[in-house]
PDB file of N, CA and C in Angstrom:
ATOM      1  N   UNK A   1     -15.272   0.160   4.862  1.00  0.00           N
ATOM      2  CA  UNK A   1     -14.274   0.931   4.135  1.00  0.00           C
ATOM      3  C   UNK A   1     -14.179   0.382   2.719  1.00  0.00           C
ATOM      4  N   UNK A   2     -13.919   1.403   2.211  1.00  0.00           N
ATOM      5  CA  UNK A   2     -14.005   0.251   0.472  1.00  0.00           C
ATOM      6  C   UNK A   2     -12.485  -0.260   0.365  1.00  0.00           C
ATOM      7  N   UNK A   3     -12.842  -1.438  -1.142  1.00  0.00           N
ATOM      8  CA  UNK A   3     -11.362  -1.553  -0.677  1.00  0.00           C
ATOM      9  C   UNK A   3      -9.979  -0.914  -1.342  1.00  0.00           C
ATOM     10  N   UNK A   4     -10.770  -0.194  -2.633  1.00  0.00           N
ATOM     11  CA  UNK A   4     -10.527   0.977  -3.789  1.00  0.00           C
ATOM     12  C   UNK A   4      -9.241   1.542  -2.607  1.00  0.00           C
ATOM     13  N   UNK A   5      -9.874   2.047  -1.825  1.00  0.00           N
ATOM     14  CA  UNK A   5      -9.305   2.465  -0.241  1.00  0.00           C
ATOM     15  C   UNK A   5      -8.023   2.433   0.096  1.00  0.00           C
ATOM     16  N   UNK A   6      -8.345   0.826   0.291  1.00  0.00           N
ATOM     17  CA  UNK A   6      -7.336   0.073   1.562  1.00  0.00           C
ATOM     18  C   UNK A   6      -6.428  -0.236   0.569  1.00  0.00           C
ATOM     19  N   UNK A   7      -6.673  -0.598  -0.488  1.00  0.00           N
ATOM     20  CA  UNK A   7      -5.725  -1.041  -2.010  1.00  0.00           C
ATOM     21  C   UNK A   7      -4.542  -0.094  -1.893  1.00  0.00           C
ATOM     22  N   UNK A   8      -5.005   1.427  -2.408  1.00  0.00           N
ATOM     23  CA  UNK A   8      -4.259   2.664  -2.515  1.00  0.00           C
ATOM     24  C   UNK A   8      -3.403   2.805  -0.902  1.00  0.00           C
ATOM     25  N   UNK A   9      -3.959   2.258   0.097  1.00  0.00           N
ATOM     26  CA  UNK A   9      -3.298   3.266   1.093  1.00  0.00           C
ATOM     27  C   UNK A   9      -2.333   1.867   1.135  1.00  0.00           C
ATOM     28  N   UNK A  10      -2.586   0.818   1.030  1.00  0.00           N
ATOM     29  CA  UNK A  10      -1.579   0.083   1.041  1.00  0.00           C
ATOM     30  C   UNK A  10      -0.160  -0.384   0.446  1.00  0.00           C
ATOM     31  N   UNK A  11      -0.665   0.412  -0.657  1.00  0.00           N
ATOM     32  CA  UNK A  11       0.634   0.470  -2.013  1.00  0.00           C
ATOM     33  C   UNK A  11       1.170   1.736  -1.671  1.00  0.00           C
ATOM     34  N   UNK A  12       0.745   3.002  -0.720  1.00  0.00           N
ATOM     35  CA  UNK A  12       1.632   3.737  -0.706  1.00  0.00           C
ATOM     36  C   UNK A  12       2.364   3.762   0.399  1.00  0.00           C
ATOM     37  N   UNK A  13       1.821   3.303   1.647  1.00  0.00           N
ATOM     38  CA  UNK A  13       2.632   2.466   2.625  1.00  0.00           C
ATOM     39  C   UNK A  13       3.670   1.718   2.376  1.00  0.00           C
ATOM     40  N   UNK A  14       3.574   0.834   1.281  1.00  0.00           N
ATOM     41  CA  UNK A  14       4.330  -0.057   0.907  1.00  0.00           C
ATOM     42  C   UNK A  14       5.800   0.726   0.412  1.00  0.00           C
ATOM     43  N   UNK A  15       5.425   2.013  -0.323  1.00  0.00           N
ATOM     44  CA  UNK A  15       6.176   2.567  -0.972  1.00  0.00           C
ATOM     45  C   UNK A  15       7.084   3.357  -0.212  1.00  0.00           C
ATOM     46  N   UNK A  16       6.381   3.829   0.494  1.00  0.00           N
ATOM     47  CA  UNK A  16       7.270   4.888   2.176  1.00  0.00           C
ATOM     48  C   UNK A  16       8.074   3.596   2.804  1.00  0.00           C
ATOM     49  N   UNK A  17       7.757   2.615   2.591  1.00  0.00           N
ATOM     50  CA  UNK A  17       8.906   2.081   3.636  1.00  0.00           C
ATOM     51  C   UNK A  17      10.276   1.691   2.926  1.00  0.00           C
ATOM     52  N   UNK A  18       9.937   1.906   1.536  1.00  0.00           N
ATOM     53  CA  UNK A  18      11.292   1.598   0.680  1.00  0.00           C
ATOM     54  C   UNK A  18      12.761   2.447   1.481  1.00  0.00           C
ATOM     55  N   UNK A  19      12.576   3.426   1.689  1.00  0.00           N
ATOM     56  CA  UNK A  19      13.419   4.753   2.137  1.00  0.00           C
ATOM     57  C   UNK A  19      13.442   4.022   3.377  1.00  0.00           C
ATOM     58  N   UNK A  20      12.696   4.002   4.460  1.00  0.00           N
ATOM     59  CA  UNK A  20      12.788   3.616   5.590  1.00  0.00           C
ATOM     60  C   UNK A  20      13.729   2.432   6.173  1.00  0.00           C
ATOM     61  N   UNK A  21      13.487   1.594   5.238  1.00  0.00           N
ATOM     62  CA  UNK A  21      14.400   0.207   4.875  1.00  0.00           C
ATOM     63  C   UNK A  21      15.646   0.453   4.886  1.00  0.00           C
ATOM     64  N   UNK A  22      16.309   1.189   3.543  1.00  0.00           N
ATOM     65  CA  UNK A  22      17.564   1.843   3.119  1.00  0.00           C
ATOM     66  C   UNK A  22      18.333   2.332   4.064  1.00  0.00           C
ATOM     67  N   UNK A  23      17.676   3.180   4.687  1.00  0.00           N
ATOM     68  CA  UNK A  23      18.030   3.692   5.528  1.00  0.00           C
ATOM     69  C   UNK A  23      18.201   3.631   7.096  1.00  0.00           C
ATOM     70  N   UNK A  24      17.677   2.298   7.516  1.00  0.00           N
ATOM     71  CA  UNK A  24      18.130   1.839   8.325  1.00  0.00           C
ATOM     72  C   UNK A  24      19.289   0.669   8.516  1.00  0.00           C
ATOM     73  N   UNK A  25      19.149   0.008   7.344  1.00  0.00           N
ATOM     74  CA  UNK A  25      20.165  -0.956   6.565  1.00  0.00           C
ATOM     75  C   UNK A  25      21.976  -0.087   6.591  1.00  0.00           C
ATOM     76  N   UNK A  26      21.560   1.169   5.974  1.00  0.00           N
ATOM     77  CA  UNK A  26      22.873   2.119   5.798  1.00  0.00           C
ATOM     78  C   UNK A  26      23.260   2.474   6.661  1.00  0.00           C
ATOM     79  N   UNK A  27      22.806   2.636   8.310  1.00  0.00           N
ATOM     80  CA  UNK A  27      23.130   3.414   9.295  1.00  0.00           C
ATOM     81  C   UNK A  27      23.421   2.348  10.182  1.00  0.00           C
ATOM     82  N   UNK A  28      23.278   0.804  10.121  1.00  0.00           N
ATOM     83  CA  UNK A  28      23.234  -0.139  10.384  1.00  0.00           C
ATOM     84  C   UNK A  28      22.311  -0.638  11.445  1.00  0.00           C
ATOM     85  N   UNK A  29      21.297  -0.080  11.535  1.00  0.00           N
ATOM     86  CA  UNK A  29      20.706  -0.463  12.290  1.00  0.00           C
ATOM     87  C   UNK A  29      19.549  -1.747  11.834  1.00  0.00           C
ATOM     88  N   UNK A  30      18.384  -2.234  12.988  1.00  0.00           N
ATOM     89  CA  UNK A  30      18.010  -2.988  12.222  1.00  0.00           C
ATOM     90  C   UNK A  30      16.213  -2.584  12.041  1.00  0.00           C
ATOM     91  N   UNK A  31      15.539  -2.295  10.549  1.00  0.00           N
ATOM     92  CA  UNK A  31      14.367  -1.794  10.261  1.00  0.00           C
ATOM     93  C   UNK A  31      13.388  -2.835  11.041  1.00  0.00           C
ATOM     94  N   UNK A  32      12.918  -2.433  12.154  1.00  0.00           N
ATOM     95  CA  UNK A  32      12.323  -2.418  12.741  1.00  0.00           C
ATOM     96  C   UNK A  32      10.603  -2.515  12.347  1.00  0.00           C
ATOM     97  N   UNK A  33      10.368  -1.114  12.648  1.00  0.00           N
ATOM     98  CA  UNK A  33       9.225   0.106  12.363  1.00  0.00           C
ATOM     99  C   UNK A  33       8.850  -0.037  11.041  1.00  0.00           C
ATOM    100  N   UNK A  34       9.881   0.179   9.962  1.00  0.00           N
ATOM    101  CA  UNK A  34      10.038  -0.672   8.330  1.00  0.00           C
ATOM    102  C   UNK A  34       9.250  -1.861   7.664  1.00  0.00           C
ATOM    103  N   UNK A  35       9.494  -2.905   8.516  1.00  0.00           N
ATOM    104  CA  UNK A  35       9.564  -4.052   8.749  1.00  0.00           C
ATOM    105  C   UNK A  35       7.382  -4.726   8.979  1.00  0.00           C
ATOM    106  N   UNK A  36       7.804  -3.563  10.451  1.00  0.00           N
ATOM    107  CA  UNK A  36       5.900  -3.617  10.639  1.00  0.00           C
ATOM    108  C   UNK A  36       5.476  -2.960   9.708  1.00  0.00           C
ATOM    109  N   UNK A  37       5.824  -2.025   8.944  1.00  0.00           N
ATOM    110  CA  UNK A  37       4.834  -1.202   7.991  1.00  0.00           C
ATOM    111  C   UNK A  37       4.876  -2.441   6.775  1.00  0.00           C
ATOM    112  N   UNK A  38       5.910  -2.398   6.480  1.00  0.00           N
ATOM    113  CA  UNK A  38       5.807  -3.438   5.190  1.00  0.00           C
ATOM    114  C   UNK A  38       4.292  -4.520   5.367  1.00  0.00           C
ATOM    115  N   UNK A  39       4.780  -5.518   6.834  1.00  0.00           N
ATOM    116  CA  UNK A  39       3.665  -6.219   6.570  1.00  0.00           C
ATOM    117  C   UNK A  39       2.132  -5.806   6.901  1.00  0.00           C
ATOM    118  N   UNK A  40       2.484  -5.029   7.570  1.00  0.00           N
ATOM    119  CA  UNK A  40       1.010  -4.180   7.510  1.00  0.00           C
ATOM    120  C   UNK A  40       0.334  -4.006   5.829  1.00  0.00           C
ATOM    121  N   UNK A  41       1.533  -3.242   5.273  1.00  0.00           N
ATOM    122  CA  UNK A  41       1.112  -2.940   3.877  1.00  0.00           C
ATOM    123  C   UNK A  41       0.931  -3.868   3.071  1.00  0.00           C
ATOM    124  N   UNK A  42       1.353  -5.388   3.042  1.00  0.00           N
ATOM    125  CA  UNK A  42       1.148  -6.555   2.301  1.00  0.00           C
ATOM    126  C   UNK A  42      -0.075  -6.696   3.099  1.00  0.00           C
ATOM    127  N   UNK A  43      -0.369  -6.523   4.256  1.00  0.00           N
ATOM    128  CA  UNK A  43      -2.017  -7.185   4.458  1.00  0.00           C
ATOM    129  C   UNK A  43      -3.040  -6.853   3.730  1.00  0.00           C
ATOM    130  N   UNK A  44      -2.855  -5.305   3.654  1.00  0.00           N
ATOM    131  CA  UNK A  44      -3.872  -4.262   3.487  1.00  0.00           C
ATOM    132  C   UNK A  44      -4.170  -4.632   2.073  1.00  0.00           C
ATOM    133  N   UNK A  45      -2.667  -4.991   0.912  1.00  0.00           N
ATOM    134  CA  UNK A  45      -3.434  -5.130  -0.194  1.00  0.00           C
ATOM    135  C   UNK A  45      -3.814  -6.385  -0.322  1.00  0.00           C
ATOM    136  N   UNK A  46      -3.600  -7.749   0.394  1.00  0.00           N
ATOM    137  CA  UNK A  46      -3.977  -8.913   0.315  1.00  0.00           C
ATOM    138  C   UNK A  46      -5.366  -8.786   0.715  1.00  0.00           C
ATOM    139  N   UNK A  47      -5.504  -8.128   1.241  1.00  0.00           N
ATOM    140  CA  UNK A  47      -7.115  -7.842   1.764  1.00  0.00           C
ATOM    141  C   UNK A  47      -8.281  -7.715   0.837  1.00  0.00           C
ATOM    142  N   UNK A  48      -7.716  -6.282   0.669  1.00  0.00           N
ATOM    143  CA  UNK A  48      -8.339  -5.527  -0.153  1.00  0.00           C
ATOM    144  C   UNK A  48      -8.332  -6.618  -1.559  1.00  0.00           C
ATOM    145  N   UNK A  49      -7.541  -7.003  -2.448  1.00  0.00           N
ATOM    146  CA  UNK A  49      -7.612  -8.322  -3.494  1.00  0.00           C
ATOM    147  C   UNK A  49      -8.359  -9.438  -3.060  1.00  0.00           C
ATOM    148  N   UNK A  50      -8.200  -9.718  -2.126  1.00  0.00           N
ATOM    149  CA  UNK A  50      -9.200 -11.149  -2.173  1.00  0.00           C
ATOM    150  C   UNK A  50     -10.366 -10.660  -1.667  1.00  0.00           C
ATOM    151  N   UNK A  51     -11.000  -9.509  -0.879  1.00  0.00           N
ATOM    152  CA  UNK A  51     -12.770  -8.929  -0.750  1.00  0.00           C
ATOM    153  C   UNK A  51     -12.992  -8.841  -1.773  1.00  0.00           C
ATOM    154  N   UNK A  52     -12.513  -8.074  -2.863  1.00  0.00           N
ATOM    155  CA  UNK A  52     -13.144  -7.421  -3.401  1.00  0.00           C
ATOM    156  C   UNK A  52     -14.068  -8.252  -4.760  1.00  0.00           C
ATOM    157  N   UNK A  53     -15.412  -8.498  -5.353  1.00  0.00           N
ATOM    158  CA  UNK A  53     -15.445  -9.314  -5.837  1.00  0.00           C
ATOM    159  C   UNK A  53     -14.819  -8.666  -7.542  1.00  0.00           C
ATOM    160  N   UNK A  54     -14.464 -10.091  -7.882  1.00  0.00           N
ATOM    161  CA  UNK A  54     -13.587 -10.054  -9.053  1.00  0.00           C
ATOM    162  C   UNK A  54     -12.019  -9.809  -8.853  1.00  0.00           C
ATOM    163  N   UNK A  55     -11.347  -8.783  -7.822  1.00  0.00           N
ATOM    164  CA  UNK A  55     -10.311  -8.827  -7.521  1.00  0.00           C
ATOM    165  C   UNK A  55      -9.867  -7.536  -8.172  1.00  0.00           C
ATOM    166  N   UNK A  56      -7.914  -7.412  -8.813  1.00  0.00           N
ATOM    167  CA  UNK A  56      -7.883  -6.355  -9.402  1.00  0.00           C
ATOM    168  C   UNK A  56      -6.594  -7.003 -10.370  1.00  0.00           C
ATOM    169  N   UNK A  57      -6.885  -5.861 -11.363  1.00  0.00           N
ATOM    170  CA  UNK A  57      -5.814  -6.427 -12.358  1.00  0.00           C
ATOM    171  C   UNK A  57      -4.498  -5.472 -12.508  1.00  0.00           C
ATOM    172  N   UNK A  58      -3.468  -5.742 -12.865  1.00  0.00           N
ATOM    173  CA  UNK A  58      -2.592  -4.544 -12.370  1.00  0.00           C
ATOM    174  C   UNK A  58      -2.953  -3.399 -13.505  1.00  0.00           C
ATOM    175  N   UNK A  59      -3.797  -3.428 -14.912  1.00  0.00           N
ATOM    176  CA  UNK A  59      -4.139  -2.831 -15.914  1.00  0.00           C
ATOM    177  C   UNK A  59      -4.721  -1.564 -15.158  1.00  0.00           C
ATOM    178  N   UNK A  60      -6.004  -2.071 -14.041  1.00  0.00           N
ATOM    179  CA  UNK A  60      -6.678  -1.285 -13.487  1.00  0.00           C
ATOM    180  C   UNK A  60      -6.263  -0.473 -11.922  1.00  0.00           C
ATOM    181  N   UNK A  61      -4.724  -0.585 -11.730  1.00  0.00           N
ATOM    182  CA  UNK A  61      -4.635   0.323 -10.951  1.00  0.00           C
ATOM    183  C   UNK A  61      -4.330   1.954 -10.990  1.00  0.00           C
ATOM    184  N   UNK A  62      -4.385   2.012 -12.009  1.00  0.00           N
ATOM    185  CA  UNK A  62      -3.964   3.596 -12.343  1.00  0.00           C
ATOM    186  C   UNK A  62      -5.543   4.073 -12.225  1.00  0.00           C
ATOM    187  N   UNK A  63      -6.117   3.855 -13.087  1.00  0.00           N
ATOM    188  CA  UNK A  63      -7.701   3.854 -12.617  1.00  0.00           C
ATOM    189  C   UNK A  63      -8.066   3.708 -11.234  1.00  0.00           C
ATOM    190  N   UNK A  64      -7.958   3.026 -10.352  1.00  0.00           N
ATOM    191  CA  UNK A  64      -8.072   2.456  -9.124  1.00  0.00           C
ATOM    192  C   UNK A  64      -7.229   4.074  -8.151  1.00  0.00           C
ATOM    193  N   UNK A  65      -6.594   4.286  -8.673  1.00  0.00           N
ATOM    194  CA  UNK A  65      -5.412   5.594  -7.934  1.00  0.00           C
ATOM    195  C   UNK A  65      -5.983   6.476  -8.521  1.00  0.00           C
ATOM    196  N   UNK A  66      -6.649   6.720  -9.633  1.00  0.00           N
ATOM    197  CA  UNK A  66      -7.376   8.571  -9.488  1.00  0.00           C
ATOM    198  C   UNK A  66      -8.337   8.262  -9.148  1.00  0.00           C
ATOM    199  N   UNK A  67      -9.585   7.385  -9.090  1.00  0.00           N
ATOM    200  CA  UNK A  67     -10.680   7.269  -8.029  1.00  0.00           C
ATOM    201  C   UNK A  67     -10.813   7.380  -7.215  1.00  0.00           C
ATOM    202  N   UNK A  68      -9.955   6.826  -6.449  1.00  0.00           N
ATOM    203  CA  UNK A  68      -9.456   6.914  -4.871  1.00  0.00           C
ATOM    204  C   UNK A  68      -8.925   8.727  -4.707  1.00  0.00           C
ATOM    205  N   UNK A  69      -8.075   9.317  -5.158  1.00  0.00           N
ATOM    206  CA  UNK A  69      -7.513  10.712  -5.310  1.00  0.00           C
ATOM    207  C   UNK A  69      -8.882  11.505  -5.659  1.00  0.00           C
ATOM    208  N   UNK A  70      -9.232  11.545  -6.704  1.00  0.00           N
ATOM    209  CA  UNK A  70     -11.003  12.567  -7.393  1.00  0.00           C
ATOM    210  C   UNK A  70     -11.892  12.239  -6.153  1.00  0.00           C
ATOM    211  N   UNK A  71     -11.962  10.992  -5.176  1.00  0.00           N
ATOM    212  CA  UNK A  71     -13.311  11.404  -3.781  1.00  0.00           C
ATOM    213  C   UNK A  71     -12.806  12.211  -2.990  1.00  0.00           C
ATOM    214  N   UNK A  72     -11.437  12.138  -2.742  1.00  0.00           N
ATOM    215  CA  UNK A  72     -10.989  12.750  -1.759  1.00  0.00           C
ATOM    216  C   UNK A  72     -11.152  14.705  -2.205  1.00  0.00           C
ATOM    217  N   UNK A  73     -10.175  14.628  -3.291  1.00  0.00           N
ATOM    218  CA  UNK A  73     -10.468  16.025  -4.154  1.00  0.00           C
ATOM    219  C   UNK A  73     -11.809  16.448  -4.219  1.00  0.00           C
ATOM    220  N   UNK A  74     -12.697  15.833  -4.569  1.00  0.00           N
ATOM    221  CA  UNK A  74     -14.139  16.463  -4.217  1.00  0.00           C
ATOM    222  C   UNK A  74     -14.432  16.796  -3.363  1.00  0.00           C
TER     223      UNK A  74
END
């Protein structure tokens, strides 16, 4: 899998669980499900950063996010 990939799906994972969090916090319950996604999603990009050679810079993630978006679109 590349890790262009696992990078992107991991930062948007990361991002869906923001809400998920909130909202279990507000209803008082305790984020759970949240909780596993988060560290799921810190793996995925710890991963993906240390395979990849050279790594990534945060300059190059916007770049990194329409590459990943334009294969799929093709």
């Amino acid at each position: 899998m590349d890790f262009d990939l696992i990078l992107v799906l991991g930062i948007v994972i990361g991002v869906l669980t923001i809400p998920a969090i909130l909202s279990a916090v507000l209803d008082g319950g305790a984020p759970r499900v949240a909780t596993i996604a988060a560290v799921v999603s810190g793996g995925m990009i710890v991963y993906a950063a240390y395979n990849k050679p050279g790594g990534y810079e945060v300059g190059e993630l916007p770049e990194v996010f329409t590459s990943v978006v334009a294969k799929f679109v093709n």
